[in-house]
C-alpha atoms as a PDB file:
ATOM      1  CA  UNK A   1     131.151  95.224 118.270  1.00  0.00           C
ATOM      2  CA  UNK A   2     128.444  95.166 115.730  1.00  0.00           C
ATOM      3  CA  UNK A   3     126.884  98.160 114.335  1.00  0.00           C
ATOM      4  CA  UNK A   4     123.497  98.430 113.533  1.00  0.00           C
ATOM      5  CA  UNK A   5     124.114  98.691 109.570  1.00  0.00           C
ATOM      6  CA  UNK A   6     126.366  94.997 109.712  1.00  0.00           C
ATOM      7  CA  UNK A   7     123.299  93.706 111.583  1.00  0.00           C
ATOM      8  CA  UNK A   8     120.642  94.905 108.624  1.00  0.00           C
ATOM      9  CA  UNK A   9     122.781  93.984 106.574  1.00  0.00           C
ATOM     10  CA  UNK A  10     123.396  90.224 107.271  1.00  0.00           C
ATOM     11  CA  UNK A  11     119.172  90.351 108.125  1.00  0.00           C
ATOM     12  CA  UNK A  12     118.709  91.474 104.957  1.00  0.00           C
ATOM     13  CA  UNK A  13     120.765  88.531 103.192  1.00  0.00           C
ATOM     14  CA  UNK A  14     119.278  86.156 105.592  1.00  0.00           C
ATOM     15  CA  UNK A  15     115.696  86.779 104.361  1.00  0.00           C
ATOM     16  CA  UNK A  16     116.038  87.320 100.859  1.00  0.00           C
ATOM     17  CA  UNK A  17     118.179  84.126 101.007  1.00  0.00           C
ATOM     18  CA  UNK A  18     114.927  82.388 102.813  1.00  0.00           C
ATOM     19  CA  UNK A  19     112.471  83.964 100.174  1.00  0.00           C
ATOM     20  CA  UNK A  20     114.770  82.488  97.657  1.00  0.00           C
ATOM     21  CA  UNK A  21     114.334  79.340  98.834  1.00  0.00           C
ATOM     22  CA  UNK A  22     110.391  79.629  99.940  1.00  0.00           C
ATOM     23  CA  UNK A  23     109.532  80.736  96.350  1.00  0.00           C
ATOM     24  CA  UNK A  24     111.987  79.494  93.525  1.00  0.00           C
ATOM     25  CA  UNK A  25     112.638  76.432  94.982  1.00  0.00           C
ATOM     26  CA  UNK A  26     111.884  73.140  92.515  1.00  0.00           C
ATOM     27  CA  UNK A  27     108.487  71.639  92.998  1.00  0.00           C
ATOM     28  CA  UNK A  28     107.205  74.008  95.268  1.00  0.00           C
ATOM     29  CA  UNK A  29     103.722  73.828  95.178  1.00  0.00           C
ATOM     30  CA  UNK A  30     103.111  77.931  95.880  1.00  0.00           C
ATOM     31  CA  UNK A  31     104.771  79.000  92.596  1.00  0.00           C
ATOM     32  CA  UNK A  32     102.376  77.649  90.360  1.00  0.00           C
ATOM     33  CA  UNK A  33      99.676  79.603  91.927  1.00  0.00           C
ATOM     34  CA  UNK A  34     101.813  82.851  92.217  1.00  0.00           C
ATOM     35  CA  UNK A  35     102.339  83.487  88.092  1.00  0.00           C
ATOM     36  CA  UNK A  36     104.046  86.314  87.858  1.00  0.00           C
ATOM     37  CA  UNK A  37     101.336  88.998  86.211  1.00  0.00           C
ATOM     38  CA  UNK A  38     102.302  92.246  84.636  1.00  0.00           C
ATOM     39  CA  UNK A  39     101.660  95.382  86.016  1.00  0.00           C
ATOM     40  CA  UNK A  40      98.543  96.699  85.021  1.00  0.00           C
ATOM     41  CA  UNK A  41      99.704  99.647  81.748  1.00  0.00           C
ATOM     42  CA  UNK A  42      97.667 102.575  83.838  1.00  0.00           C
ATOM     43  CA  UNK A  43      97.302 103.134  87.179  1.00  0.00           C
ATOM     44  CA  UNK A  44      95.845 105.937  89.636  1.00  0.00           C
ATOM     45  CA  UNK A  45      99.056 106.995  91.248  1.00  0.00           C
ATOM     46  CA  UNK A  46      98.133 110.137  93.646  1.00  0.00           C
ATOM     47  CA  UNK A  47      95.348 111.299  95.225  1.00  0.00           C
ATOM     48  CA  UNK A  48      94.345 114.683  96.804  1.00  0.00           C
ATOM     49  CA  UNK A  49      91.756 115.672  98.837  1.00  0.00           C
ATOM     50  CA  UNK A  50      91.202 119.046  99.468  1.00  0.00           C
ATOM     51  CA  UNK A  51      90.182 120.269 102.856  1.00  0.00           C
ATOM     52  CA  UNK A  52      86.759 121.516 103.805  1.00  0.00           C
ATOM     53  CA  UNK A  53      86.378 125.247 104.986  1.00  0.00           C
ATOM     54  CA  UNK A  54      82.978 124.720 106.310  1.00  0.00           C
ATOM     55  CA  UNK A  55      80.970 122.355 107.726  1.00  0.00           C
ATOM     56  CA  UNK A  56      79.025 119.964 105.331  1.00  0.00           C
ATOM     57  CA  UNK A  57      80.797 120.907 102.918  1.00  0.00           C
ATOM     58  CA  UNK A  58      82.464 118.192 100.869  1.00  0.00           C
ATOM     59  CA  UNK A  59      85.812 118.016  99.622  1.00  0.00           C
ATOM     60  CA  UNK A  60      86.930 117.673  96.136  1.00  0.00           C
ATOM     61  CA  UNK A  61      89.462 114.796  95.642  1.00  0.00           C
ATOM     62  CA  UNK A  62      91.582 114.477  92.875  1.00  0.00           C
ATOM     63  CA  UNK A  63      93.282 111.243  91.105  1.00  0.00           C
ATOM     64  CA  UNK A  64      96.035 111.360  89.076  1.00  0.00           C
ATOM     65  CA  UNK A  65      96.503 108.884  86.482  1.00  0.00           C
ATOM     66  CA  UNK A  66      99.632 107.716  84.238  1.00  0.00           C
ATOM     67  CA  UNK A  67      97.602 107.455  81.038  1.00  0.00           C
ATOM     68  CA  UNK A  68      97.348 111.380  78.912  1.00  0.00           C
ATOM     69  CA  UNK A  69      97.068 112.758  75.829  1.00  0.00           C
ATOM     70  CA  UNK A  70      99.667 110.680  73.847  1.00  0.00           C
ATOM     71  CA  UNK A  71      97.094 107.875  74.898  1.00  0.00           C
ATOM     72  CA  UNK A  72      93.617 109.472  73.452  1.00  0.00           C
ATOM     73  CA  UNK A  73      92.733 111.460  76.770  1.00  0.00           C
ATOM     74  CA  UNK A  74      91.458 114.912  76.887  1.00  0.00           C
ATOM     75  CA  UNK A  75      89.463 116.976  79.033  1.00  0.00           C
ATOM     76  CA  UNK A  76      85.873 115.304  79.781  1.00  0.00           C
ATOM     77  CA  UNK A  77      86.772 111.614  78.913  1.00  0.00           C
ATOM     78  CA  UNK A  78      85.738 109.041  80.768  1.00  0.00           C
ATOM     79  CA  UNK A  79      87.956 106.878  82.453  1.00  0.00           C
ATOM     80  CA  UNK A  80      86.593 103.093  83.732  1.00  0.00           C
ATOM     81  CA  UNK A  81      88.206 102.182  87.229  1.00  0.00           C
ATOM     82  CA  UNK A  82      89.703  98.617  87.998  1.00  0.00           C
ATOM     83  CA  UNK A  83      90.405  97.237  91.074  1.00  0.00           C
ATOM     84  CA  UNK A  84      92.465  94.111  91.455  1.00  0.00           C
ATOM     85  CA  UNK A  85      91.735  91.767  94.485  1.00  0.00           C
ATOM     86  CA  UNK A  86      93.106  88.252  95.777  1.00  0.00           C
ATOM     87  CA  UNK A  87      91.164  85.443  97.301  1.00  0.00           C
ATOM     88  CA  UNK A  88      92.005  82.422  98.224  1.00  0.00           C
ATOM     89  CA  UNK A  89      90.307  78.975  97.134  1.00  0.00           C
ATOM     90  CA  UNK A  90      90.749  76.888 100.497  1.00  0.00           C
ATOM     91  CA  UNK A  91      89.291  73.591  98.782  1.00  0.00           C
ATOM     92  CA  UNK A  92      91.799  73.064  96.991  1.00  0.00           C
ATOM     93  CA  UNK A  93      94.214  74.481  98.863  1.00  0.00           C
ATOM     94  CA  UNK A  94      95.429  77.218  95.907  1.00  0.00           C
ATOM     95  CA  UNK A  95      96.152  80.772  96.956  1.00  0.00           C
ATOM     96  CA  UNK A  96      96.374  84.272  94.952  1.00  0.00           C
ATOM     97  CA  UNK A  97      93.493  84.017  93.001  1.00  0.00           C
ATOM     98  CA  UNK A  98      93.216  87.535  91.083  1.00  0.00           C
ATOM     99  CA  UNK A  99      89.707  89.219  90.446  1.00  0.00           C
ATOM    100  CA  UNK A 100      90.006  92.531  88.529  1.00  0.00           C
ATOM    101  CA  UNK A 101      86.489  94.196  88.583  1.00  0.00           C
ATOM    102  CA  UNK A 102      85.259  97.765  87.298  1.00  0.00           C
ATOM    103  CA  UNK A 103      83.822 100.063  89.955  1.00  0.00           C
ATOM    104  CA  UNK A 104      84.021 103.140  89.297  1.00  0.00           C
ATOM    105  CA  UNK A 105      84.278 105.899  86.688  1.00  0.00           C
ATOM    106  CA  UNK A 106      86.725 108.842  86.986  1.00  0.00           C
ATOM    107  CA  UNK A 107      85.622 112.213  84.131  1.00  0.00           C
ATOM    108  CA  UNK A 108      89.536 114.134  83.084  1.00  0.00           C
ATOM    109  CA  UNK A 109      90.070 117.975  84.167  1.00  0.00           C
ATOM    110  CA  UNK A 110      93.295 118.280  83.211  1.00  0.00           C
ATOM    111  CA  UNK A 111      95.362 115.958  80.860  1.00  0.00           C
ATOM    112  CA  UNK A 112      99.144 116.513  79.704  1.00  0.00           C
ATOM    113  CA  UNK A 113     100.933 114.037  77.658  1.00  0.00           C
ATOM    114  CA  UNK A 114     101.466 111.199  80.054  1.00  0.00           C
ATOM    115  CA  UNK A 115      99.449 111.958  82.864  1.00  0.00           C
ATOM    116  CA  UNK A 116      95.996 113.284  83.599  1.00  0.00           C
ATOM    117  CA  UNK A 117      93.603 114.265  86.478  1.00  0.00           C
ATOM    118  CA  UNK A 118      90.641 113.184  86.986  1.00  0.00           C
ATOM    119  CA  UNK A 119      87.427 113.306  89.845  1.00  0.00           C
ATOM    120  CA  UNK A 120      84.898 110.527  90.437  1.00  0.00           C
ATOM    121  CA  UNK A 121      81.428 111.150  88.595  1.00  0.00           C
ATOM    122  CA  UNK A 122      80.166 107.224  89.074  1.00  0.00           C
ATOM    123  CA  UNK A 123      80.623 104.496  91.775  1.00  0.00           C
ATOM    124  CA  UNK A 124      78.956 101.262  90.758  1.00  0.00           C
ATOM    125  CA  UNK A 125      76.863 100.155  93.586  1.00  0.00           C
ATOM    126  CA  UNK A 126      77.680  97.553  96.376  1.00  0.00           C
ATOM    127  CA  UNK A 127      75.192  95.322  95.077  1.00  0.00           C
ATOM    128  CA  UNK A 128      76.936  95.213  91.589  1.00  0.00           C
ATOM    129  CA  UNK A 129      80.968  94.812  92.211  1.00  0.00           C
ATOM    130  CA  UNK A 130      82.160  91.977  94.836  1.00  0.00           C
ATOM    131  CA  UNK A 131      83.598  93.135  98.064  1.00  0.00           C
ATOM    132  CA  UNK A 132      86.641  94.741  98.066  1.00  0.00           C
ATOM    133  CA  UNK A 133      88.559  96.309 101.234  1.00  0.00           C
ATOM    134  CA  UNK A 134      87.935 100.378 100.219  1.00  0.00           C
ATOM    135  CA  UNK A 135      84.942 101.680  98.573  1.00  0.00           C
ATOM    136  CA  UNK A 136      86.665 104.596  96.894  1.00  0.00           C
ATOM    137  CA  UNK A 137      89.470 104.704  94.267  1.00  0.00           C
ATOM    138  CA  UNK A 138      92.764 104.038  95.983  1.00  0.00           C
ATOM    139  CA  UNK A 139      96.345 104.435  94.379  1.00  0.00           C
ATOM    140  CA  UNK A 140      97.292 101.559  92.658  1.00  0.00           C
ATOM    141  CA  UNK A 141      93.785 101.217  91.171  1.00  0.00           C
ATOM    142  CA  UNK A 142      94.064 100.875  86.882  1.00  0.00           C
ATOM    143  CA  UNK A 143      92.168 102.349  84.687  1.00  0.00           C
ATOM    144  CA  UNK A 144      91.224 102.534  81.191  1.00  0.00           C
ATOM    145  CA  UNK A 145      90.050 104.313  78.491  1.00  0.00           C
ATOM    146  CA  UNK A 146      85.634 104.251  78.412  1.00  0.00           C
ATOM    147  CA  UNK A 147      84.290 102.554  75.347  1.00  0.00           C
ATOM    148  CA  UNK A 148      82.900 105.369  73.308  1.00  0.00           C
ATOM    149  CA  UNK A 149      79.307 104.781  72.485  1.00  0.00           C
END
């Protein structure tokens, strides 16, 4: 009898084996399009929201960020917020175009060496950043350092 683990198991193999094939295979046409990118350096990778007490009143939200001290940040700097999206360009039938766009600015509270926390003082209006799917920061988001002017 087969047990639930031997069945995952050979799954598993089955589709990686598949993927394999889809995406490494010689003169397929989706690899060119697919370039392997590297991860963006810093990245919001938490968020917390506190709860309101009351009604109408509105709840702080926190992002932490993998970028700190040992990278220039402090309390009160400025950090400008990326967000990363794919489209696809259906006329010439290419797919995972990437669009990285600022939207939003996040001002430090609390840094440390390799991480910080930060809250939201500026979201660049819908008329100024192409659509995305959230309208907030979201983990995975990347961020960098404002220019200092």
């Amino acid at each position: 009898m087969w047990s639930f683990l031997k069945i995952k198991f050979i799954y598993t193999i089955f589709f990686t084996a598949l993927l394999a094939l889809v995406f490494v295979a010689p003169g397929n046409e989706l690899i060119g399009s697919l370039e392997a990118k590297a991860a963006p350096e810093h990245i919001v990778f938490g968020v917390k929201t506190e709860i309101p007490m009351a009604d109408g009143e509105r709840p702080r939200r926190d992002f932490y960020v993998n970028i700190g001290s040992n990278a220039g940040v402090k309390v009160g700097s400025v950090l400008d917020v990326f967000r990363s999206i794919t489209s696809s360009d259906n006329l010439n039938n290419r797919n995972a175009h990437g669009i990285t766009f600022k939207f939003a600015k996040l001002r430090i509270i609390h840094a440390e060496s390799d991480m910080s926390v930060g809250r939201i003082i500026e979201v660049l209006p819908p008329a100024k950043t192409p659509i995305g799917e959230y309208p907030t920061v979201i983990v995975g988001d990347s961020v960098a350092i404002a220019d200092r002017r």
